[in-house]
PDB file of N, CA and C in Angstrom:
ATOM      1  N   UNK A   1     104.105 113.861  97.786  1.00  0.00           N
ATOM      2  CA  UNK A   1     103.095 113.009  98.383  1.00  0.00           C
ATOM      3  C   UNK A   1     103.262 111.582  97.842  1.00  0.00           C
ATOM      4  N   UNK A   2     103.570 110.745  99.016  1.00  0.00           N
ATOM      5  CA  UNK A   2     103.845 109.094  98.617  1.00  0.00           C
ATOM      6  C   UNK A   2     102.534 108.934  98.462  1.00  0.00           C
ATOM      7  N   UNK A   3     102.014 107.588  96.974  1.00  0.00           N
ATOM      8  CA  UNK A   3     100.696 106.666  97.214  1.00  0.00           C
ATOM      9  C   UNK A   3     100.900 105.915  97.610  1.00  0.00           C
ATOM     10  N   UNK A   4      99.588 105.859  98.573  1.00  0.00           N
ATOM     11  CA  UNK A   4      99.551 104.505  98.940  1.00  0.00           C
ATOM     12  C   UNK A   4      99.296 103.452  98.583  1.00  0.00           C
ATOM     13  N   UNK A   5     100.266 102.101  98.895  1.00  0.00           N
ATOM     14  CA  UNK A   5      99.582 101.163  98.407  1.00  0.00           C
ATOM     15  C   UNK A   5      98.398  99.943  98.597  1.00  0.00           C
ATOM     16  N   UNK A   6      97.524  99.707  97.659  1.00  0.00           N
ATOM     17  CA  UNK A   6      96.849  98.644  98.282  1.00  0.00           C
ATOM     18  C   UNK A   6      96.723  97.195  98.939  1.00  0.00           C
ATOM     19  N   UNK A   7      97.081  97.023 100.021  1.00  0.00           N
ATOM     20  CA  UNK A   7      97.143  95.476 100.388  1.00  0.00           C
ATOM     21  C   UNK A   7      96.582  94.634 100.086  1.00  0.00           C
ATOM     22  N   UNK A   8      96.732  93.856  99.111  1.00  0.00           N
ATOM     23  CA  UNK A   8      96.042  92.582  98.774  1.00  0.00           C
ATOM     24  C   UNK A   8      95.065  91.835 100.084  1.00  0.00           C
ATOM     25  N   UNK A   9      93.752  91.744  99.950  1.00  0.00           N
ATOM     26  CA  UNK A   9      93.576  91.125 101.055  1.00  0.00           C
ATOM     27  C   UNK A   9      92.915  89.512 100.949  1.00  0.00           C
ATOM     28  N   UNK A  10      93.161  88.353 102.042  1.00  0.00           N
ATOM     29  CA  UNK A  10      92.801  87.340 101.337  1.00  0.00           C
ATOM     30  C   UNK A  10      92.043  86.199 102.311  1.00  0.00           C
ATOM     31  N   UNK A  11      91.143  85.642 101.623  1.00  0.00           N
ATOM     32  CA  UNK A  11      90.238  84.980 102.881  1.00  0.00           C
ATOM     33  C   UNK A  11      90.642  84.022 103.438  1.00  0.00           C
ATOM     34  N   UNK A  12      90.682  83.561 105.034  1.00  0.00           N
ATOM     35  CA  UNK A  12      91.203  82.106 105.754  1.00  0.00           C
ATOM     36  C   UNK A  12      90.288  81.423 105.139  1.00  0.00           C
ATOM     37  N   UNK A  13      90.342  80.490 104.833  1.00  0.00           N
ATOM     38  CA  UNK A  13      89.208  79.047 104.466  1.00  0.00           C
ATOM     39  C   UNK A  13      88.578  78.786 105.843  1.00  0.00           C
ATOM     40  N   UNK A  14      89.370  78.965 106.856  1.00  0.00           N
ATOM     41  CA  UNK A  14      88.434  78.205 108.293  1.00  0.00           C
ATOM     42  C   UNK A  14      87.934  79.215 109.019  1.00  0.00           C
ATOM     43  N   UNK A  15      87.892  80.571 109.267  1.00  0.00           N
ATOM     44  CA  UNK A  15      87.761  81.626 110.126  1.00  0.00           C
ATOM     45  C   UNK A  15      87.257  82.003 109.251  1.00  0.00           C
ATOM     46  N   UNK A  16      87.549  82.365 107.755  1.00  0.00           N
ATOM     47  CA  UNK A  16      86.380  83.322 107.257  1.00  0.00           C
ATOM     48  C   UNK A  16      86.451  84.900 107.649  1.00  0.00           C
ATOM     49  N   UNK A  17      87.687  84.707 107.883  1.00  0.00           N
ATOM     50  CA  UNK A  17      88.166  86.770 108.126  1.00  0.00           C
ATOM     51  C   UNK A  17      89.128  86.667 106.828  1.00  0.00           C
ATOM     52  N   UNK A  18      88.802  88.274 106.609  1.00  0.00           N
ATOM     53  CA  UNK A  18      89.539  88.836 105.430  1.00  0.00           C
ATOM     54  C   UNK A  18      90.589  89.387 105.915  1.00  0.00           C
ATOM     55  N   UNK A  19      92.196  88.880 105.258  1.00  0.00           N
ATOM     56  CA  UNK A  19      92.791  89.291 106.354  1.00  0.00           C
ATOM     57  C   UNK A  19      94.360  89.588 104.939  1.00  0.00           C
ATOM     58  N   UNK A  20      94.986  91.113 105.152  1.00  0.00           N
ATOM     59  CA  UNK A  20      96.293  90.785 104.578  1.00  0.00           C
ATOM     60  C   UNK A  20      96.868  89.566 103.869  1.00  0.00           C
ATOM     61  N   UNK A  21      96.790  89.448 102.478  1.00  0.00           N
ATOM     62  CA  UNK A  21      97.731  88.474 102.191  1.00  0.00           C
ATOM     63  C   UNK A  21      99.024  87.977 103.033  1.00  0.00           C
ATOM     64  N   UNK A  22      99.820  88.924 103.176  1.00  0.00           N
ATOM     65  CA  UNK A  22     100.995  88.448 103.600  1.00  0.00           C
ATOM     66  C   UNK A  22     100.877  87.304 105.709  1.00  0.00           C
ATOM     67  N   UNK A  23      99.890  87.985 106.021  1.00  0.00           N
ATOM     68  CA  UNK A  23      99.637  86.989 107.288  1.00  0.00           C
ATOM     69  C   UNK A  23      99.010  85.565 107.122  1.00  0.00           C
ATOM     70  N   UNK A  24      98.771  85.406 105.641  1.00  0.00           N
ATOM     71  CA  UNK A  24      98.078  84.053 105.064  1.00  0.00           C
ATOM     72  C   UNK A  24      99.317  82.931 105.034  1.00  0.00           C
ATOM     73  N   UNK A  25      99.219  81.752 104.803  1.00  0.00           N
ATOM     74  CA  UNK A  25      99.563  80.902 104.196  1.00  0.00           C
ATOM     75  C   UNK A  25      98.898  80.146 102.756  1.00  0.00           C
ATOM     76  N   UNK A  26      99.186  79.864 101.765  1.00  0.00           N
ATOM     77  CA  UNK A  26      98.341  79.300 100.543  1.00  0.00           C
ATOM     78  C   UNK A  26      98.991  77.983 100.359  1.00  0.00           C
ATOM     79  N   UNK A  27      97.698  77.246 100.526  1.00  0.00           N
ATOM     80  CA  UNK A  27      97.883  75.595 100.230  1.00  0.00           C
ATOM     81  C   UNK A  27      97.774  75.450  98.319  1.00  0.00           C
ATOM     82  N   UNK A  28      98.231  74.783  97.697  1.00  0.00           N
ATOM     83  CA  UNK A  28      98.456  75.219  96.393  1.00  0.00           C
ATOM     84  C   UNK A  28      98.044  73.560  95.906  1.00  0.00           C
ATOM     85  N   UNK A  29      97.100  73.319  94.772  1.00  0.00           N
ATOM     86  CA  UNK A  29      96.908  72.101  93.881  1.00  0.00           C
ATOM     87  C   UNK A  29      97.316  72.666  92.835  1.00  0.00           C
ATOM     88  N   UNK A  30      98.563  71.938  91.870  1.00  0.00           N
ATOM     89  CA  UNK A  30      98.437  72.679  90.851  1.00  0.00           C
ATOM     90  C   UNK A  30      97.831  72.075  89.705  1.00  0.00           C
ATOM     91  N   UNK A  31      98.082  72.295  88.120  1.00  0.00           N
ATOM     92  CA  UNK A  31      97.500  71.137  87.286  1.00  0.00           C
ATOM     93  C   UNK A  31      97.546  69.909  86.986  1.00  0.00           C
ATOM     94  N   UNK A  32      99.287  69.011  87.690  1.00  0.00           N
ATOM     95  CA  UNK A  32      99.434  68.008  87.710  1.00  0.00           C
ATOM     96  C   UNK A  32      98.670  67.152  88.878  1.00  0.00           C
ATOM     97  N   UNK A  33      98.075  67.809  89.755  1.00  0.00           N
ATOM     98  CA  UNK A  33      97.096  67.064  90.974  1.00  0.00           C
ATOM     99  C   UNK A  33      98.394  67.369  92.062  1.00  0.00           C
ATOM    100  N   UNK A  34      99.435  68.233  92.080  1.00  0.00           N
ATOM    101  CA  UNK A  34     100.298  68.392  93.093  1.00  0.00           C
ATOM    102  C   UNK A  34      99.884  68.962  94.467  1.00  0.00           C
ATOM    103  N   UNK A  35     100.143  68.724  95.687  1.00  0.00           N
ATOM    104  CA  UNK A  35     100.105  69.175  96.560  1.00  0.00           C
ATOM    105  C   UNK A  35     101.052  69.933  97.353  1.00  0.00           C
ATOM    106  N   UNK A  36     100.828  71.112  97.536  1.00  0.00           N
ATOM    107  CA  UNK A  36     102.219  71.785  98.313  1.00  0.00           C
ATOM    108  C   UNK A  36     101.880  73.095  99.053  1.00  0.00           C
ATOM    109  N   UNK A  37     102.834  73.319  99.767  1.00  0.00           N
ATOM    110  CA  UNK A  37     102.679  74.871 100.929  1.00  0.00           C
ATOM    111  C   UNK A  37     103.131  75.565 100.076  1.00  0.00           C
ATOM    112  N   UNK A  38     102.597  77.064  99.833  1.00  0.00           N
ATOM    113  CA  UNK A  38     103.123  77.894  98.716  1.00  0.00           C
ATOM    114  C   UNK A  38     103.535  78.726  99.824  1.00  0.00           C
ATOM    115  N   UNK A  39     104.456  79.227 100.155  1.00  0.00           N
ATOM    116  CA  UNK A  39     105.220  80.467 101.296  1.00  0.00           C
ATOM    117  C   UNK A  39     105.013  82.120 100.642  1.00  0.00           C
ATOM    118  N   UNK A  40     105.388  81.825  99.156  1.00  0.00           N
ATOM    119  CA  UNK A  40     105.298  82.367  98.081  1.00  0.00           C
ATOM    120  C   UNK A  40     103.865  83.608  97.976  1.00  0.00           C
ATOM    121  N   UNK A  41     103.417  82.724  97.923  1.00  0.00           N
ATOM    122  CA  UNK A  41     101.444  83.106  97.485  1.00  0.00           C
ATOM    123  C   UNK A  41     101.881  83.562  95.673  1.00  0.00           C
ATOM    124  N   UNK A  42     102.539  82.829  94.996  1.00  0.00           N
ATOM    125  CA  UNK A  42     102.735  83.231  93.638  1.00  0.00           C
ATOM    126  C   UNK A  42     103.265  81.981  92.472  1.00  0.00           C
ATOM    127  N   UNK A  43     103.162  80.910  93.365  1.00  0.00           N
ATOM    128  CA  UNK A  43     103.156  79.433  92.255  1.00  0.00           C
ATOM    129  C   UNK A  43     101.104  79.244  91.644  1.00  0.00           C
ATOM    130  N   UNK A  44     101.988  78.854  90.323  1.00  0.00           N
ATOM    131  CA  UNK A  44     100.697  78.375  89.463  1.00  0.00           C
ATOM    132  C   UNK A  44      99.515  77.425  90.420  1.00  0.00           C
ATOM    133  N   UNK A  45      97.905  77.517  90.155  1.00  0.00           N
ATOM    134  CA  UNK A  45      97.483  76.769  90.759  1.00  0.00           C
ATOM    135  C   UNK A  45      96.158  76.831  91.381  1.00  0.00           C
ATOM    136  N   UNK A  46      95.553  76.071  92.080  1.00  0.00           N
ATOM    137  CA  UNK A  46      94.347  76.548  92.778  1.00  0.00           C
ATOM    138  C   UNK A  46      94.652  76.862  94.220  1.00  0.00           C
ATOM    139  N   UNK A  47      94.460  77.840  94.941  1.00  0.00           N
ATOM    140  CA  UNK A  47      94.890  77.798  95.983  1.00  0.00           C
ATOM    141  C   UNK A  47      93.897  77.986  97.596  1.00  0.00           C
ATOM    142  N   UNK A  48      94.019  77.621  98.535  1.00  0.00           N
ATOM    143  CA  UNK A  48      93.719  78.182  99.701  1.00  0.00           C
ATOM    144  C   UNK A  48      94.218  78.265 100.677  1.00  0.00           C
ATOM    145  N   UNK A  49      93.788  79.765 101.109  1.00  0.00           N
ATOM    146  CA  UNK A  49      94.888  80.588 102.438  1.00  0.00           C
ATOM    147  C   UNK A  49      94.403  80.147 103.932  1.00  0.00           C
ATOM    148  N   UNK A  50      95.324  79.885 104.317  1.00  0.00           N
ATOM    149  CA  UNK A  50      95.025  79.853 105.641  1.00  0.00           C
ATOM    150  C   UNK A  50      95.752  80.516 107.029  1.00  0.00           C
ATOM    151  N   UNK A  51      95.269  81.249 107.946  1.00  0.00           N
ATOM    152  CA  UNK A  51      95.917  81.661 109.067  1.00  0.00           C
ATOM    153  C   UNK A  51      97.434  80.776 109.677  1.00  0.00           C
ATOM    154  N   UNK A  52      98.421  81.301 109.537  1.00  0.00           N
ATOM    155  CA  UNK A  52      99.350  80.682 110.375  1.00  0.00           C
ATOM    156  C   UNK A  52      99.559  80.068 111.865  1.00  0.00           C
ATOM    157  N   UNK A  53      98.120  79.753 112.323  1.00  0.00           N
ATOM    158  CA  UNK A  53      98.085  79.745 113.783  1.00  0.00           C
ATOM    159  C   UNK A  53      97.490  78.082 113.928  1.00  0.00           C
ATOM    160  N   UNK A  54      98.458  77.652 115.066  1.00  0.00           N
ATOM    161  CA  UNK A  54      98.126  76.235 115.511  1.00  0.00           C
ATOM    162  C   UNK A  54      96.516  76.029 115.268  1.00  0.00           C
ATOM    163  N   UNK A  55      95.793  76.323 116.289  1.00  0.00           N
ATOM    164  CA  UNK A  55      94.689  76.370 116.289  1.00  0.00           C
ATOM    165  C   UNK A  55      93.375  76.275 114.800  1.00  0.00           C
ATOM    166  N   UNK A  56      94.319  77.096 114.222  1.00  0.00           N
ATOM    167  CA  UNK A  56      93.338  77.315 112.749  1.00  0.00           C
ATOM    168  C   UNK A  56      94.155  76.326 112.061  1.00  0.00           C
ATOM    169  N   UNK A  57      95.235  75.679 111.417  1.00  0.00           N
ATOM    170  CA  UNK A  57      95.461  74.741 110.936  1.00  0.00           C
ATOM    171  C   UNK A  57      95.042  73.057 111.831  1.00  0.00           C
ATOM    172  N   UNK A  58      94.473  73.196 113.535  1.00  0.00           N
ATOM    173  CA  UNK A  58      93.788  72.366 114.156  1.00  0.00           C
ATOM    174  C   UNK A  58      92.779  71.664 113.132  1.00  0.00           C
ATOM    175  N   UNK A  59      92.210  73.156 113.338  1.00  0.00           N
ATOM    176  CA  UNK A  59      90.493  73.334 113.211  1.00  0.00           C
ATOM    177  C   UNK A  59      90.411  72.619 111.302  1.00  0.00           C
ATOM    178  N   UNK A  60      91.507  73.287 110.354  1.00  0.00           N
ATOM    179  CA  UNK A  60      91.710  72.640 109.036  1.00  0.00           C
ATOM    180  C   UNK A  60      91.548  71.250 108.961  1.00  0.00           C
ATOM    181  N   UNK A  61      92.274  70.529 109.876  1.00  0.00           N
ATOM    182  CA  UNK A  61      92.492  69.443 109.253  1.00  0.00           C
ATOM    183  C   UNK A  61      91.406  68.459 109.960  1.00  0.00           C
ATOM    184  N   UNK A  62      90.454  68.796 111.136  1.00  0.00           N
ATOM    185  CA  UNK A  62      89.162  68.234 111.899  1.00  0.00           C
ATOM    186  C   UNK A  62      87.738  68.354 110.823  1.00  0.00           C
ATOM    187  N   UNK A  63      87.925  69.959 110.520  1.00  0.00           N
ATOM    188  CA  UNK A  63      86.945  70.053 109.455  1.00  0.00           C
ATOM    189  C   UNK A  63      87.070  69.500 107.940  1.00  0.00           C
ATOM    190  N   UNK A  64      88.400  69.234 107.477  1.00  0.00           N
ATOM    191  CA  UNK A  64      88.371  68.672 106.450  1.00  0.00           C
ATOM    192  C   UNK A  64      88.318  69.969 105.254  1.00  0.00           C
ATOM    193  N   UNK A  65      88.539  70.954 105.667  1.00  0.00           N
ATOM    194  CA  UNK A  65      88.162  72.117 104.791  1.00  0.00           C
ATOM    195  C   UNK A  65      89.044  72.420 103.585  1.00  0.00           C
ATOM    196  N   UNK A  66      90.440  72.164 103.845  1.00  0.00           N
ATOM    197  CA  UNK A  66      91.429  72.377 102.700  1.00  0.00           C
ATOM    198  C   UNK A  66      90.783  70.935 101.406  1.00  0.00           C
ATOM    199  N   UNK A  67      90.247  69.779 101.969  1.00  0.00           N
ATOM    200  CA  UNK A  67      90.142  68.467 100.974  1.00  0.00           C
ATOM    201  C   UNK A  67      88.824  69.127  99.927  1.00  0.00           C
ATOM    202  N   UNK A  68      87.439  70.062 101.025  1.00  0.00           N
ATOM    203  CA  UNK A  68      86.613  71.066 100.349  1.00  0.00           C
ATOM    204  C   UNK A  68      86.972  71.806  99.320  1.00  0.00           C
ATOM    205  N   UNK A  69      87.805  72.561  99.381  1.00  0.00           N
ATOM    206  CA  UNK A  69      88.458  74.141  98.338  1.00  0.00           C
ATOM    207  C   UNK A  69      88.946  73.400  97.312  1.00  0.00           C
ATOM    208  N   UNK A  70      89.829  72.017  97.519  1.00  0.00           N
ATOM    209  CA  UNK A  70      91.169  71.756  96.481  1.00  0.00           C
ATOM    210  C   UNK A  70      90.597  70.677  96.080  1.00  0.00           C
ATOM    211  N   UNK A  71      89.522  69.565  96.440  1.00  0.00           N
ATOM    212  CA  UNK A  71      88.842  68.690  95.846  1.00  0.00           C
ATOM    213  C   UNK A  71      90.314  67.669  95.440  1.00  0.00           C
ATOM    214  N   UNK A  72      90.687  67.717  96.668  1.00  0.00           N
ATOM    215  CA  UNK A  72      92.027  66.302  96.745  1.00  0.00           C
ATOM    216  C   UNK A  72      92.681  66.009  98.159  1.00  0.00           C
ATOM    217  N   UNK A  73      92.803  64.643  98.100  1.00  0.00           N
ATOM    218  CA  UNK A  73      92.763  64.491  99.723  1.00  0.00           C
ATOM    219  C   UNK A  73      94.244  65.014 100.215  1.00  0.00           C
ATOM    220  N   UNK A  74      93.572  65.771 101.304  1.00  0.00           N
ATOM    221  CA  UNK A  74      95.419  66.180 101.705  1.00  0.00           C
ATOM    222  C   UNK A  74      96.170  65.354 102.737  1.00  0.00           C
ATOM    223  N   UNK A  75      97.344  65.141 101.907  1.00  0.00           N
ATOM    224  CA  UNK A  75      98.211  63.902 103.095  1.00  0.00           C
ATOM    225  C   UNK A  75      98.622  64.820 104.208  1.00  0.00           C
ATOM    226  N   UNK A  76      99.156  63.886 104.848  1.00  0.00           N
ATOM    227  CA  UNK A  76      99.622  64.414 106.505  1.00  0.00           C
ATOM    228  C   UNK A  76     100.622  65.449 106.585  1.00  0.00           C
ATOM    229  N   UNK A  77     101.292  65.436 105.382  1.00  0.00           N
ATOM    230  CA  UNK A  77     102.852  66.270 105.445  1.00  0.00           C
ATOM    231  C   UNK A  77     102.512  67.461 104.789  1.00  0.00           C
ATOM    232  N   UNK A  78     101.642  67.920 104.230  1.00  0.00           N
ATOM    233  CA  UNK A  78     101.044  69.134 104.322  1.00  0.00           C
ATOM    234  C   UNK A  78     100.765  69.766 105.681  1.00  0.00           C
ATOM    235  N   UNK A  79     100.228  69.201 106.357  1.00  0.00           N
ATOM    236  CA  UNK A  79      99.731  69.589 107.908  1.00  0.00           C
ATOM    237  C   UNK A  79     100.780  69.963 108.041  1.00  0.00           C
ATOM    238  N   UNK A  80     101.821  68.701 108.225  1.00  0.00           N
ATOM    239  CA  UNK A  80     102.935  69.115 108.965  1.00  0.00           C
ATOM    240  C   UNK A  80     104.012  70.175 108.496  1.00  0.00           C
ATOM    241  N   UNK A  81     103.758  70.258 107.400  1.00  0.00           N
ATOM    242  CA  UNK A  81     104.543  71.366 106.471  1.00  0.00           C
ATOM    243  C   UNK A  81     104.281  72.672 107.479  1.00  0.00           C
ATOM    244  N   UNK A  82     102.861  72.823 107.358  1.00  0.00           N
ATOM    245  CA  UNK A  82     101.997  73.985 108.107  1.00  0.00           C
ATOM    246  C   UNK A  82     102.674  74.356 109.288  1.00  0.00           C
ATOM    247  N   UNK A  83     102.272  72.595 110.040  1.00  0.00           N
ATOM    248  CA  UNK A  83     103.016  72.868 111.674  1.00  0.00           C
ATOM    249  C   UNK A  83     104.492  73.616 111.953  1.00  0.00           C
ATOM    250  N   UNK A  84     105.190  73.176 111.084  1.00  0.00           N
ATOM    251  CA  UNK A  84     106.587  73.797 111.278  1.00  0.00           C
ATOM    252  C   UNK A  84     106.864  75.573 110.864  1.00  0.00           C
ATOM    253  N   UNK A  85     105.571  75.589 109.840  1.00  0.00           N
ATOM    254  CA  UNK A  85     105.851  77.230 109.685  1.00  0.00           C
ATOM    255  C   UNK A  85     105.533  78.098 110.650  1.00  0.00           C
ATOM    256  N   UNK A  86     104.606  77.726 111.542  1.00  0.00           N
ATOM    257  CA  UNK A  86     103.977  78.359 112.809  1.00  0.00           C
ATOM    258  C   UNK A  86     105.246  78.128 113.961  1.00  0.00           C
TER     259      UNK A  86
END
């Protein structure tokens, strides 16, 4: 008998569904005030996940919600980091 394992599960910042880590993306501040796309979900840091979908990285950057979680303004090439992973 295989165990099973448990899926990490992890919240969108903008939707607010609990959803599989691995369908997340994690926006990452680390201690130097860095900004970056973690692909990973395993660099040092503060992080928040977000859905891989146009729409929900839309809705991120209208609401201002990632500048909320990480308490640092996020430049444009984050977005666009986003845009290209979708």
């Amino acid at each position: 008998m295989t165990k099973q394992r448990k899926v990490p599960m992890r919240k969108c910042v903008v939707t607010g569904e609990q959803l599989p880590k691995g369908e997340l993306v994690r926006v990452v501040k680390n201690k130097e005030g860095e900004l970056f796309v973690d692909s990973t979900g395993k660099k040092n840091g503060r992080g928040a996940y977000l859905q891989l979908k146009k729409e929900v990285i839309d809705r991120a950057k209208k609401t201002n919600v990632l500048r909320k979680h990480l308490q640092v303004d996020i430049p444009e090439e984050i977005y666009e980091s986003l845009y290209k992973l979708v």
